[in-house]
PDB file of N, CA and C in Angstrom:
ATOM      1  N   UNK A   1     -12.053 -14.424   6.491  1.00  0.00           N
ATOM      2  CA  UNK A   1     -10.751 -14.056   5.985  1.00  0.00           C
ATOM      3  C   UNK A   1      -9.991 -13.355   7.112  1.00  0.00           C
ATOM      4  N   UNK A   2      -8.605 -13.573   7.679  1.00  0.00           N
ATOM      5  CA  UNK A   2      -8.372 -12.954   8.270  1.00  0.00           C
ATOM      6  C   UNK A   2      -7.502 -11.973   7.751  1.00  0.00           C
ATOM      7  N   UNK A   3      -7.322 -10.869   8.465  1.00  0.00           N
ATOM      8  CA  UNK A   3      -6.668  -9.350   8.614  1.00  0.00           C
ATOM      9  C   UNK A   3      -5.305  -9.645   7.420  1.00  0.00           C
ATOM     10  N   UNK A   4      -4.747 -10.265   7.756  1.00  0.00           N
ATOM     11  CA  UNK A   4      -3.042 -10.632   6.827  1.00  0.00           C
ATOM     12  C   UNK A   4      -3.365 -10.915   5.689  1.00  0.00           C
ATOM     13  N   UNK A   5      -4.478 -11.845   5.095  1.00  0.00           N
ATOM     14  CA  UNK A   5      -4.520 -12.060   4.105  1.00  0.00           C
ATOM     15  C   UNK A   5      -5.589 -11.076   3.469  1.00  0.00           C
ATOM     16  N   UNK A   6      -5.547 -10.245   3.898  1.00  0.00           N
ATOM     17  CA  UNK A   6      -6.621  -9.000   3.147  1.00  0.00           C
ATOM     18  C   UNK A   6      -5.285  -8.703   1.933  1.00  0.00           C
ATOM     19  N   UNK A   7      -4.100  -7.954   2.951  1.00  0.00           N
ATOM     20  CA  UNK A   7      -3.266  -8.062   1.918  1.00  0.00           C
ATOM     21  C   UNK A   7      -2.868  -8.267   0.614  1.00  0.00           C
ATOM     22  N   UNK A   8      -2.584  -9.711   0.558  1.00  0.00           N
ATOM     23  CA  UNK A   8      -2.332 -10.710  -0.361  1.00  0.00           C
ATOM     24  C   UNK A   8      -3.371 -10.621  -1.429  1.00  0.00           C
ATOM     25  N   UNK A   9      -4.611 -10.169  -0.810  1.00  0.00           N
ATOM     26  CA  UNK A   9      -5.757 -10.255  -1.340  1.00  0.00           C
ATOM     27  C   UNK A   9      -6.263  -9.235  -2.560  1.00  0.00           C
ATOM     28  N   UNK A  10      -5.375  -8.035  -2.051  1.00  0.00           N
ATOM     29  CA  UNK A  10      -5.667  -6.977  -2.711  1.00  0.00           C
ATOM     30  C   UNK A  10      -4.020  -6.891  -3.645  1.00  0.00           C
ATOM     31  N   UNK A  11      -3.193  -7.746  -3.226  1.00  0.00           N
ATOM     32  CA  UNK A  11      -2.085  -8.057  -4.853  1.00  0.00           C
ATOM     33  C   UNK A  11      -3.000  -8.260  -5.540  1.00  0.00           C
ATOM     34  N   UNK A  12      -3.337 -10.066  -5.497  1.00  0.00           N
ATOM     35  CA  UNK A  12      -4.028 -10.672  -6.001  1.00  0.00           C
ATOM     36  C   UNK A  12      -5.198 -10.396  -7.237  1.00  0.00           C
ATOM     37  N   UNK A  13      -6.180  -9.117  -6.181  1.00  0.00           N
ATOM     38  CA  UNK A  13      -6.592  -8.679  -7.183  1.00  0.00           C
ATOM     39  C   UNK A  13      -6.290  -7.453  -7.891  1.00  0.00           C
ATOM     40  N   UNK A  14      -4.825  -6.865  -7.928  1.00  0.00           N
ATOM     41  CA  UNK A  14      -4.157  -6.150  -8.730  1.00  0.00           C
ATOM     42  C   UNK A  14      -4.847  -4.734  -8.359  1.00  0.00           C
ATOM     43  N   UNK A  15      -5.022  -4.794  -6.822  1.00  0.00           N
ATOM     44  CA  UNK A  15      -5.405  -3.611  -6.074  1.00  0.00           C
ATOM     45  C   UNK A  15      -3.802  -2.511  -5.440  1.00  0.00           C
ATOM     46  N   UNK A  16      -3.019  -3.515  -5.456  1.00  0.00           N
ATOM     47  CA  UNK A  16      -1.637  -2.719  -4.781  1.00  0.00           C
ATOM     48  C   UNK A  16      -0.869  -3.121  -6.129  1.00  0.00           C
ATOM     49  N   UNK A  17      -0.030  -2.588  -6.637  1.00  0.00           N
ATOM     50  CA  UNK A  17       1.293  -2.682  -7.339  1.00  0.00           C
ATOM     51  C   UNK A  17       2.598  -3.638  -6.772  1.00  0.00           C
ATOM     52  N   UNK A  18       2.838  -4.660  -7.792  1.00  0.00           N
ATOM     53  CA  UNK A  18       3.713  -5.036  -7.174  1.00  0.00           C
ATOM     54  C   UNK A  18       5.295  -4.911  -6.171  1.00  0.00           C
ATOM     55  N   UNK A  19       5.478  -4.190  -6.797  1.00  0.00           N
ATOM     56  CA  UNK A  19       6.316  -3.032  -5.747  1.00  0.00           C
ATOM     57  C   UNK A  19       6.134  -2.922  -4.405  1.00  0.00           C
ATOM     58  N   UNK A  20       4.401  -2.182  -4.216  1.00  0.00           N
ATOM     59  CA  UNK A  20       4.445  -1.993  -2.574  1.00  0.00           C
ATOM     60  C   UNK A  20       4.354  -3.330  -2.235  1.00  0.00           C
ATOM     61  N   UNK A  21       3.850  -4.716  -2.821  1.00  0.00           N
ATOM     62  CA  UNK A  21       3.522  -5.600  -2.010  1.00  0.00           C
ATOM     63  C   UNK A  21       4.937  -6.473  -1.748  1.00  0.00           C
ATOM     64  N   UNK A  22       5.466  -6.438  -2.986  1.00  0.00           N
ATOM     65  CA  UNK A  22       7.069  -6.865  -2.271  1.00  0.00           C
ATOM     66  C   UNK A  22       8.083  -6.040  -1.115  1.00  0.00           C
ATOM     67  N   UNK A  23       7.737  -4.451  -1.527  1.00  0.00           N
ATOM     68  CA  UNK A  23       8.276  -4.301  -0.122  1.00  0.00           C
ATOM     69  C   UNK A  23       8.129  -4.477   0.935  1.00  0.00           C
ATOM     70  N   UNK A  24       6.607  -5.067   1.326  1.00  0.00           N
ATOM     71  CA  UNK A  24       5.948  -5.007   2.396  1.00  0.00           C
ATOM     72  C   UNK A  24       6.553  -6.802   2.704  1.00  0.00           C
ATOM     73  N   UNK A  25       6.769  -7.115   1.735  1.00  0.00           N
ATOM     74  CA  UNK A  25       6.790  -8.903   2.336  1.00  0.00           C
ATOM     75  C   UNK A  25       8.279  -9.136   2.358  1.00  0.00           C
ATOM     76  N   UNK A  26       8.996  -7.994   2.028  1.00  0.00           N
ATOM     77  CA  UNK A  26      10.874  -7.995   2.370  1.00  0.00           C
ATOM     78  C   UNK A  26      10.721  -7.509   3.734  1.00  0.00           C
ATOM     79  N   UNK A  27      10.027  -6.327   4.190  1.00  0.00           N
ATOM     80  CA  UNK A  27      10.128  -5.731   5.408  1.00  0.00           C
ATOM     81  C   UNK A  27       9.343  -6.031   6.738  1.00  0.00           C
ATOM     82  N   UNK A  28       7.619  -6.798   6.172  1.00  0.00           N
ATOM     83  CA  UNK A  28       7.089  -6.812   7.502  1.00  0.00           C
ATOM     84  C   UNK A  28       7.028  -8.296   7.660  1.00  0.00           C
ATOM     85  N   UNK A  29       7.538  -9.541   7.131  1.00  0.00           N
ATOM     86  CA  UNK A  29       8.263 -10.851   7.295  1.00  0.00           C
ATOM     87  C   UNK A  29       6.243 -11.547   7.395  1.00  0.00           C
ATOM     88  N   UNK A  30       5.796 -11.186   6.829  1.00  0.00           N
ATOM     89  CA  UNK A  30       4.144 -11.768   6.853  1.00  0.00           C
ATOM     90  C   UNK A  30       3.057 -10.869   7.124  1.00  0.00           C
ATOM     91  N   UNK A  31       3.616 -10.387   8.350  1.00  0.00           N
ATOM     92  CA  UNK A  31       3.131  -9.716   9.565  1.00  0.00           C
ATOM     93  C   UNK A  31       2.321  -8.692   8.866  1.00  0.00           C
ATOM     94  N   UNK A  32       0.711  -8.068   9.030  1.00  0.00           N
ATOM     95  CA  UNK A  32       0.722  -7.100   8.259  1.00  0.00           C
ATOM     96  C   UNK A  32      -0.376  -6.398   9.047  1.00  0.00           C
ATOM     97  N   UNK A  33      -0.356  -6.736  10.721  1.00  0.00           N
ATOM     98  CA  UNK A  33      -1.376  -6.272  11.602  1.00  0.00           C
ATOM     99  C   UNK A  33      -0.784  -5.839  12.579  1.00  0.00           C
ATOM    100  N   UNK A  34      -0.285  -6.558  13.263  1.00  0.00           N
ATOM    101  CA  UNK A  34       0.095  -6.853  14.671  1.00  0.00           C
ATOM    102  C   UNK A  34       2.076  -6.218  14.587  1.00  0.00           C
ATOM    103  N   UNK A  35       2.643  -4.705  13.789  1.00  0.00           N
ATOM    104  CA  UNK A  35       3.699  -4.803  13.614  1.00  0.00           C
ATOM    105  C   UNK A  35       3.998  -4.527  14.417  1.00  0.00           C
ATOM    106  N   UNK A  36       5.829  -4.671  14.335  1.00  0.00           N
ATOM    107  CA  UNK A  36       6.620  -3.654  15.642  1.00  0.00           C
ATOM    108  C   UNK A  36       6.293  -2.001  15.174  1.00  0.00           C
ATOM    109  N   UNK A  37       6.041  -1.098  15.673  1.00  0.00           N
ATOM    110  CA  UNK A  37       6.677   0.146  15.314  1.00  0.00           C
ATOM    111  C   UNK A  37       8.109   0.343  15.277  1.00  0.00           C
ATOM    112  N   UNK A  38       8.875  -0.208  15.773  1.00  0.00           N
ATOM    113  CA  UNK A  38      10.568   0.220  15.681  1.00  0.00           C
ATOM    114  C   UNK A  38      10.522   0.005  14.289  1.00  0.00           C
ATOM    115  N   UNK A  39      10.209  -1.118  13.710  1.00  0.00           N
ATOM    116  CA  UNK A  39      10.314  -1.269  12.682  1.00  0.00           C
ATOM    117  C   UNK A  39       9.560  -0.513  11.180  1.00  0.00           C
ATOM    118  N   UNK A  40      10.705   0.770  11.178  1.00  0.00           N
ATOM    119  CA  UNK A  40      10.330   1.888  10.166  1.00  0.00           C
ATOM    120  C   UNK A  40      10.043   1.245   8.628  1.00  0.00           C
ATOM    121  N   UNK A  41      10.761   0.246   8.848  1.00  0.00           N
ATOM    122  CA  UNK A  41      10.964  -0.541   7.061  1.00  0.00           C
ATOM    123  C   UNK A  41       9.551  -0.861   7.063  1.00  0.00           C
ATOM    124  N   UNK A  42       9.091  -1.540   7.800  1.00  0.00           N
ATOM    125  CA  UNK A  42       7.908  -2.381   7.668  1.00  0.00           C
ATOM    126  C   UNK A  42       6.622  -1.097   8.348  1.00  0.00           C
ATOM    127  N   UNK A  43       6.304  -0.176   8.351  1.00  0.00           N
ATOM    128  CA  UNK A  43       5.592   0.495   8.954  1.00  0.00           C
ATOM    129  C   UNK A  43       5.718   1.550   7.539  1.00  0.00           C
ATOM    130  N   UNK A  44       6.483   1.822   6.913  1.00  0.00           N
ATOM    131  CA  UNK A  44       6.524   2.700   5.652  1.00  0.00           C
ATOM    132  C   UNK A  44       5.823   1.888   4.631  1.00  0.00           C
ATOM    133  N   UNK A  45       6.039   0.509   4.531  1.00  0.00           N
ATOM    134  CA  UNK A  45       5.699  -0.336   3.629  1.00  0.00           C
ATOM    135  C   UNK A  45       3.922  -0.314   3.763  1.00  0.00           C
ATOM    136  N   UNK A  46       3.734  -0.344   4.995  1.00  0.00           N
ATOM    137  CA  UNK A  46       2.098  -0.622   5.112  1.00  0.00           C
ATOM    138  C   UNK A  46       1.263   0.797   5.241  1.00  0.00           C
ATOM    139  N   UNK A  47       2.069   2.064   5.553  1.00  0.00           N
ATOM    140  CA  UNK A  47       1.541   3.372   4.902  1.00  0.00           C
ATOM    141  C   UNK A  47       1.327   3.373   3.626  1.00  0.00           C
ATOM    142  N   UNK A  48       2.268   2.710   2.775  1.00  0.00           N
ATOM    143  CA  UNK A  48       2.487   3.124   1.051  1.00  0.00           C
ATOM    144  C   UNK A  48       0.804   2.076   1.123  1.00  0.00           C
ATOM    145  N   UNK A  49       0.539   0.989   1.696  1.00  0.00           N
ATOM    146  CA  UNK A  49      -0.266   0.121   1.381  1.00  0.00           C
ATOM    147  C   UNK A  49      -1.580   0.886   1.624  1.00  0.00           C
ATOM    148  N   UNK A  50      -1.747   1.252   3.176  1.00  0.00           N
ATOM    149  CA  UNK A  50      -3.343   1.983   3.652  1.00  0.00           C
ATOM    150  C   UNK A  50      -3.316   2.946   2.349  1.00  0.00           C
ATOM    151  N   UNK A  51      -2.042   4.044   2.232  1.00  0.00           N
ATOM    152  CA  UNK A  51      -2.713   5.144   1.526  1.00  0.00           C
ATOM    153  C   UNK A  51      -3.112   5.118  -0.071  1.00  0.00           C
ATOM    154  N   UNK A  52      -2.614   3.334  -0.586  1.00  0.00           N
ATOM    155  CA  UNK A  52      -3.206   3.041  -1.889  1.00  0.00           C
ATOM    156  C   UNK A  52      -4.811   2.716  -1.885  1.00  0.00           C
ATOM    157  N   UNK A  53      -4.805   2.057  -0.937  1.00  0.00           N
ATOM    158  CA  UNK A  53      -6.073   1.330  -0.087  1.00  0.00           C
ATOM    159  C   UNK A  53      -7.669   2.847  -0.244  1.00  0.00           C
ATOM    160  N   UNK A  54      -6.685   3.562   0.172  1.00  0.00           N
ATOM    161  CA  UNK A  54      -7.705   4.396   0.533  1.00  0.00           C
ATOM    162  C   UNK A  54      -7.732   5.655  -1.036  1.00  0.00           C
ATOM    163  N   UNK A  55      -6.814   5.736  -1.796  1.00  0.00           N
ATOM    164  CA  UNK A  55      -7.055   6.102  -2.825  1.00  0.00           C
ATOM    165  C   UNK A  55      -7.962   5.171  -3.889  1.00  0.00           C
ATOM    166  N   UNK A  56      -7.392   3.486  -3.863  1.00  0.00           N
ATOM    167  CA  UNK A  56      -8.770   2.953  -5.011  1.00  0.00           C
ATOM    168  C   UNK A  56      -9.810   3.013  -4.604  1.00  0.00           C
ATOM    169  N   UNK A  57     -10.626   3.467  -2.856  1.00  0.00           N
ATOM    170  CA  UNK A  57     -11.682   3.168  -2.015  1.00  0.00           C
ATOM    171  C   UNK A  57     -12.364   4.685  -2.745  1.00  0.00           C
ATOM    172  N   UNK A  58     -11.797   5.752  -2.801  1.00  0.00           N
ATOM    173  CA  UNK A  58     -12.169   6.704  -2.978  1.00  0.00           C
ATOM    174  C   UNK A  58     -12.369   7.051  -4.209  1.00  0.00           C
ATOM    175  N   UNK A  59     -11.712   6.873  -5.778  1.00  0.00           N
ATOM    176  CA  UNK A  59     -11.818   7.002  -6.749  1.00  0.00           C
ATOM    177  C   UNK A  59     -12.340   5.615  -7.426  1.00  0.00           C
ATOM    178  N   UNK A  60     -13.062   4.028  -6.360  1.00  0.00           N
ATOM    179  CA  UNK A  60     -13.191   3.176  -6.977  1.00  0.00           C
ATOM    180  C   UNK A  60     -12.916   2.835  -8.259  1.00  0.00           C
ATOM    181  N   UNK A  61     -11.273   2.579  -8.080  1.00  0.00           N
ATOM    182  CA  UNK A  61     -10.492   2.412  -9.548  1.00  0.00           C
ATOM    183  C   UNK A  61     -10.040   0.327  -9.093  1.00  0.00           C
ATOM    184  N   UNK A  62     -11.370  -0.090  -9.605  1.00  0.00           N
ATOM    185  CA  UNK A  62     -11.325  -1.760  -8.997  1.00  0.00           C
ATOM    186  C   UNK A  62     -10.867  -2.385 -10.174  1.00  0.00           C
ATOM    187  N   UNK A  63     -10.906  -1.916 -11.394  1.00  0.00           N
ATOM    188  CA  UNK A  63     -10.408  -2.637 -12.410  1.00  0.00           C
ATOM    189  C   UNK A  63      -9.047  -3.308 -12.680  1.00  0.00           C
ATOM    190  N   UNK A  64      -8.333  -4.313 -12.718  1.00  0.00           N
ATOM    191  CA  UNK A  64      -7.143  -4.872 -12.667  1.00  0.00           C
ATOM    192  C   UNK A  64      -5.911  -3.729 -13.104  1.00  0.00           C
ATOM    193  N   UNK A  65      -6.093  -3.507 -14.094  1.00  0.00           N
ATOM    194  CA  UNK A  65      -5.226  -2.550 -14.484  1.00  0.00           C
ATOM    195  C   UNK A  65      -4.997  -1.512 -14.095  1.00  0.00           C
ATOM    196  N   UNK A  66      -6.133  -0.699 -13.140  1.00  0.00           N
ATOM    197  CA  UNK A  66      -5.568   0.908 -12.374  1.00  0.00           C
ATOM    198  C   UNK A  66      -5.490   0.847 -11.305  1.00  0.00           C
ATOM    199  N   UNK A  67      -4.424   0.255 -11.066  1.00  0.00           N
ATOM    200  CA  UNK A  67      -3.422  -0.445  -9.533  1.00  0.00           C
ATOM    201  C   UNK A  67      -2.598   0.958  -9.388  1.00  0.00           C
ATOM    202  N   UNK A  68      -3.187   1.378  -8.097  1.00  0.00           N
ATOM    203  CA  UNK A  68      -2.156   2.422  -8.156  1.00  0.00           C
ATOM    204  C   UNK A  68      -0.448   2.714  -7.892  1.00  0.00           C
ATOM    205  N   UNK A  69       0.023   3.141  -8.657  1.00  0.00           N
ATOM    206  CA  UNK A  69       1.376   2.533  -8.715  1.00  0.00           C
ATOM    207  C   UNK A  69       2.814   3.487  -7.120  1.00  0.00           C
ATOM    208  N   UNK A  70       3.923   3.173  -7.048  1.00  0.00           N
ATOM    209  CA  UNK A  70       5.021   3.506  -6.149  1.00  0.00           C
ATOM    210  C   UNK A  70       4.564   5.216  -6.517  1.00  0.00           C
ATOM    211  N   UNK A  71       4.828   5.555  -7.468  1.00  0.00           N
ATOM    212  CA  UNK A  71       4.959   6.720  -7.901  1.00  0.00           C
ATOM    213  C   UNK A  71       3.605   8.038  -7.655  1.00  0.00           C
ATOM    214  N   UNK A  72       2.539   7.158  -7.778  1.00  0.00           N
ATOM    215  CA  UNK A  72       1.717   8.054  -7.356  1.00  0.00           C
ATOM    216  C   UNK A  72       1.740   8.190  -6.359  1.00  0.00           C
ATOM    217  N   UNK A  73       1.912   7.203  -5.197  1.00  0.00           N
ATOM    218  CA  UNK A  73       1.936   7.344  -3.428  1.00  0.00           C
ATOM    219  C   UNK A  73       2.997   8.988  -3.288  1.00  0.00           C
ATOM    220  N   UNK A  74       4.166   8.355  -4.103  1.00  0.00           N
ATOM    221  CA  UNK A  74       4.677   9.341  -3.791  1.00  0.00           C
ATOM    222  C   UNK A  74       4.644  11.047  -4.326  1.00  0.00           C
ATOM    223  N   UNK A  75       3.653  10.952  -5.843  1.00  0.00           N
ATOM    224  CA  UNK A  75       3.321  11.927  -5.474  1.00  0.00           C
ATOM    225  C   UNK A  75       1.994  12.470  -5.025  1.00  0.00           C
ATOM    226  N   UNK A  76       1.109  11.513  -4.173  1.00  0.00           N
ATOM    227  CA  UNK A  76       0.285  12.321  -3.385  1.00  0.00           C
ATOM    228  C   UNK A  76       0.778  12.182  -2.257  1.00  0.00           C
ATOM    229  N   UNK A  77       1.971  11.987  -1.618  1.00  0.00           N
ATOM    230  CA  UNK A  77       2.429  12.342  -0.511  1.00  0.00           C
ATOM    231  C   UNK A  77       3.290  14.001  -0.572  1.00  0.00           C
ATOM    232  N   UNK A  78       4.121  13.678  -1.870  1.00  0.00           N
ATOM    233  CA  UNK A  78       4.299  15.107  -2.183  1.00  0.00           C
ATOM    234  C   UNK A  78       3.513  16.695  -2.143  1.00  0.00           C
ATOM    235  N   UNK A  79       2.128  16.025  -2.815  1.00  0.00           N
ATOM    236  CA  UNK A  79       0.900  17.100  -3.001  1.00  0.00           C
ATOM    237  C   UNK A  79       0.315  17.228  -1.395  1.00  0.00           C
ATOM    238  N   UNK A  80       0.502  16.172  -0.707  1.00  0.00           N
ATOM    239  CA  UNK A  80      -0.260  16.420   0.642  1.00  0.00           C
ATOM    240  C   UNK A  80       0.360  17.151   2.111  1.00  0.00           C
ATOM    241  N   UNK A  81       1.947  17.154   1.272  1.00  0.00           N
ATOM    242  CA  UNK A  81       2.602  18.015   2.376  1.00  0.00           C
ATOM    243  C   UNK A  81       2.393  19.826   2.000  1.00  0.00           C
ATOM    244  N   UNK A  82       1.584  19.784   1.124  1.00  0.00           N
ATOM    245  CA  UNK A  82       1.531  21.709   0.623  1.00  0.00           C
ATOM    246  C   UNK A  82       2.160  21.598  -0.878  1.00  0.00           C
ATOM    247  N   UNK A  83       3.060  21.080  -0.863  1.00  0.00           N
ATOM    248  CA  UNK A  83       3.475  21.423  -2.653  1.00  0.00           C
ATOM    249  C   UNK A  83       2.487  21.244  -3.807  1.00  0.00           C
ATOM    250  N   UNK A  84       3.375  21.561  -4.351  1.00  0.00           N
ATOM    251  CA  UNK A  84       2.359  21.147  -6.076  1.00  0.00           C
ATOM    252  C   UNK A  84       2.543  20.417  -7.096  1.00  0.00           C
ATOM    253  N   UNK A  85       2.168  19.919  -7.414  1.00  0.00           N
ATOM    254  CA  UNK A  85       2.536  18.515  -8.393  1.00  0.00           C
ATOM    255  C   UNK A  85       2.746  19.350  -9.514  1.00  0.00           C
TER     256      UNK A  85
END
């Protein structure tokens, strides 16, 4: 399998929310390895992606339905800068 279609892979199996995976395929045009960094659109898109990645890895939430959604990214990005949820 290569690297890009890990991606797709983890829509597929209702590992990312549809949300991050459409933003990621408006902003990084396929591309989901090899990006530009200039490109903030597409480099935000694949943060929202690693840091879902690494929340179902950690709470192994593999079941179709506890896809973690836009909203939680953002608020464990919230909780991870010092605030409080």
């Amino acid at each position: 399998m290569d690297i890009n279609s890990r991606f797709e892979y983890a829509h597929r199996m209702a590992l990312i929310s549809d949300d991050i995976y459409k933003e990621a395929i408006d902003n990084c045009d396929g591309n989901y390895v090899d990006i530009n960094l200039a490109n903030l659109a597409c480099t935000n898109s694949l943060r929202s992606y690693e840091e879902v990645r690494i929340m179902n890895i950690s709470i192994k939430a593999y079941e179709p339905c506890e896809y973690v959604t836009m909203q939680a990214v953002a608020d464990l990005r919230f909780a991870s800068s010092g605030n409080v949820l």
